[in-house]
C-alpha atoms as a PDB file:
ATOM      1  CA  UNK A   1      42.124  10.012  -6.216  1.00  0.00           C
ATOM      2  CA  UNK A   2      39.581   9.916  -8.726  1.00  0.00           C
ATOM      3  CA  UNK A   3      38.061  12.039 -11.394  1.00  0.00           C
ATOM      4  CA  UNK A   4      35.029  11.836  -9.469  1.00  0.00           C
ATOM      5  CA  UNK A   5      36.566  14.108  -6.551  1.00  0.00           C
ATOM      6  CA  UNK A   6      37.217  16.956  -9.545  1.00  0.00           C
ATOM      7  CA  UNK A   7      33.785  16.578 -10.992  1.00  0.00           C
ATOM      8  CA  UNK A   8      31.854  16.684  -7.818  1.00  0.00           C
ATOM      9  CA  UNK A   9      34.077  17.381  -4.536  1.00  0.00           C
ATOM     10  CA  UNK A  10      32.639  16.544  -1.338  1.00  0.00           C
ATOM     11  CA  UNK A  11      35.030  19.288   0.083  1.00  0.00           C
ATOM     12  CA  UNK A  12      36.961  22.297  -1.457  1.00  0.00           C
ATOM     13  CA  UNK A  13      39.860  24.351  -0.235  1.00  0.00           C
ATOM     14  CA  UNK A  14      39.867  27.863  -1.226  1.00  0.00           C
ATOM     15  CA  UNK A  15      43.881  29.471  -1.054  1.00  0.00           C
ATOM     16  CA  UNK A  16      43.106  32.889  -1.115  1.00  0.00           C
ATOM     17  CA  UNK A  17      39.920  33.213   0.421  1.00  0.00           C
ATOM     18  CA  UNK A  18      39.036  36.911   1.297  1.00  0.00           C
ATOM     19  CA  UNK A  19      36.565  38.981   2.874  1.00  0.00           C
ATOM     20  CA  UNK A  20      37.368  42.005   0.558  1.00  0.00           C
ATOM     21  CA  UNK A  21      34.642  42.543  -1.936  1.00  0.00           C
ATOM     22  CA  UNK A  22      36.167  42.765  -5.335  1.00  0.00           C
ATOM     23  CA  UNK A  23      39.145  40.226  -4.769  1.00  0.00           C
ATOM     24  CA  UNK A  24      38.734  37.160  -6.725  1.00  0.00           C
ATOM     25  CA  UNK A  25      39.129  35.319  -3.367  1.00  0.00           C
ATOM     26  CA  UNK A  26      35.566  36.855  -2.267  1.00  0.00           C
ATOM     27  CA  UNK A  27      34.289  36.180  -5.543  1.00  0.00           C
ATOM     28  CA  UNK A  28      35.551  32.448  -5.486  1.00  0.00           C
ATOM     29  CA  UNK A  29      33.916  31.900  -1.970  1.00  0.00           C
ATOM     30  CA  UNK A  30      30.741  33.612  -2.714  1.00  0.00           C
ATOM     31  CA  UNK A  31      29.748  32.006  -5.886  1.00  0.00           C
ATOM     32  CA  UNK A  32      30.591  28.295  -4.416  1.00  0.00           C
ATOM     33  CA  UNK A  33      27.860  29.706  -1.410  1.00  0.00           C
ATOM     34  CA  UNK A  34      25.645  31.409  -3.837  1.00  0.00           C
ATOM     35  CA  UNK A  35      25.715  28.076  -6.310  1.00  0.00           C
ATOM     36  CA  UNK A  36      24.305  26.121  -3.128  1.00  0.00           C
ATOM     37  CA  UNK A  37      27.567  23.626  -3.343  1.00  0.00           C
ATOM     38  CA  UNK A  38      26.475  20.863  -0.764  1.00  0.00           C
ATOM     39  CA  UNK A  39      29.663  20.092   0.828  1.00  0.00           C
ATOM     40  CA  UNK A  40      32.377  21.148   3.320  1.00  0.00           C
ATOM     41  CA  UNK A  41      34.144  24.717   2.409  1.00  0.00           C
ATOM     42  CA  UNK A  42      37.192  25.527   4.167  1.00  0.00           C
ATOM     43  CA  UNK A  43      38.855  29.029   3.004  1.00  0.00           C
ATOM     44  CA  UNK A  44      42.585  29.366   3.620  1.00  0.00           C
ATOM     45  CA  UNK A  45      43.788  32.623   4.249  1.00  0.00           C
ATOM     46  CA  UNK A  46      46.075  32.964   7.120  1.00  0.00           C
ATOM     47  CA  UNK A  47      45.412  36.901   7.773  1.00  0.00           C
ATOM     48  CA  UNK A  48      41.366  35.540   8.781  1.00  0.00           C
ATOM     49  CA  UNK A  49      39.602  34.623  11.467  1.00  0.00           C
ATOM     50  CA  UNK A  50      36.683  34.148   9.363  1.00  0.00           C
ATOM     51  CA  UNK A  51      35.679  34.625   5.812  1.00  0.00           C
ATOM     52  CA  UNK A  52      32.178  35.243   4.763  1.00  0.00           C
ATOM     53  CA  UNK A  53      30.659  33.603   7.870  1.00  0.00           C
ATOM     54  CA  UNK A  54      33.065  30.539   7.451  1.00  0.00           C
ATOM     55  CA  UNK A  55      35.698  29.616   9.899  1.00  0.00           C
ATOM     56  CA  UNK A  56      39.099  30.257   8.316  1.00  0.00           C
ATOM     57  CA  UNK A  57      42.422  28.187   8.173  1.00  0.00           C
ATOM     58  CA  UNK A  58      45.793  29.663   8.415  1.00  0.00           C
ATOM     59  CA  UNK A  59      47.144  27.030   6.572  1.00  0.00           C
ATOM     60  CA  UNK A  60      45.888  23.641   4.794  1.00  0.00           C
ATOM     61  CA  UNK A  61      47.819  21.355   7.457  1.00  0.00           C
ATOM     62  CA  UNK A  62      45.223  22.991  10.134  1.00  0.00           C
ATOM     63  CA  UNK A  63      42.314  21.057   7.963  1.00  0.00           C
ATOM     64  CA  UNK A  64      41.964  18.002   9.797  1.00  0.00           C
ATOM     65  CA  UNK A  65      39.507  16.276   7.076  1.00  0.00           C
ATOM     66  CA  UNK A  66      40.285  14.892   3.360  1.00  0.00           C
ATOM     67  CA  UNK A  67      40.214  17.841   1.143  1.00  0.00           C
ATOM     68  CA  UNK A  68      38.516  17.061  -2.697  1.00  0.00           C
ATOM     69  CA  UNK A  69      39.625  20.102  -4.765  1.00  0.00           C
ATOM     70  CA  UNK A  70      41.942  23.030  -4.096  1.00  0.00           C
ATOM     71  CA  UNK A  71      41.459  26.248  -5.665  1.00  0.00           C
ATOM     72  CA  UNK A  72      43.835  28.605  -5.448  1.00  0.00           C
ATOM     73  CA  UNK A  73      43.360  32.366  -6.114  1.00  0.00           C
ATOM     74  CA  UNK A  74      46.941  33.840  -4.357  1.00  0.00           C
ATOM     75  CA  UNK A  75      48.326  36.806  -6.126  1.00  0.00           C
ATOM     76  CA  UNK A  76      51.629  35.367  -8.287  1.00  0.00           C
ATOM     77  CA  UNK A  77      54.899  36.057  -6.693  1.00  0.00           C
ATOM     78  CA  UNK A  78      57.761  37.411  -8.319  1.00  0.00           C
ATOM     79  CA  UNK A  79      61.287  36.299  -8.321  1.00  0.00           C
ATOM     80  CA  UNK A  80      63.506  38.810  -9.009  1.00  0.00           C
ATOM     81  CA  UNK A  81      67.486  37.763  -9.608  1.00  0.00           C
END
């Protein structure tokens, strides 16, 4: 992998992705759509069909292309011993 695929991906994964207005998820997806990004989008979000328009993964193993840059906008889970 090279620098190049940070600096100007080809493809992006979005973890996260959501249709709820307000969630960072929606906010991630919309401004890569708004900012006219020229490549292949695929949000992850395995409780979607669809988000904004865009077909959906459950999971990044479903993608069957070479993903660029991951972005990942998942609520952090606590571990509580």
């Amino acid at each position: 992998m090279s620098l190049e695929n940070l600096i100007s991906p080809s493809s992006i994964a979005v973890f996260g992705a959501s249709n709820r207005e307000g969630s960072v998820g929606n906010a991630v997806i919309t401004n890569i759509i708004l900012g006219k990004f020229t490549g292949k989008v695929f949000p992850i979000n395995p409780s979607s069909d669809t988000v904004l328009g865009l077909k959906c993964y459950k999971n990044i193993f479903d993608i069957k292309c070479e993903i660029d840059l991951a972005v990942i906008v998942t609520p952090r889970i606590l571990y509580l011993r």
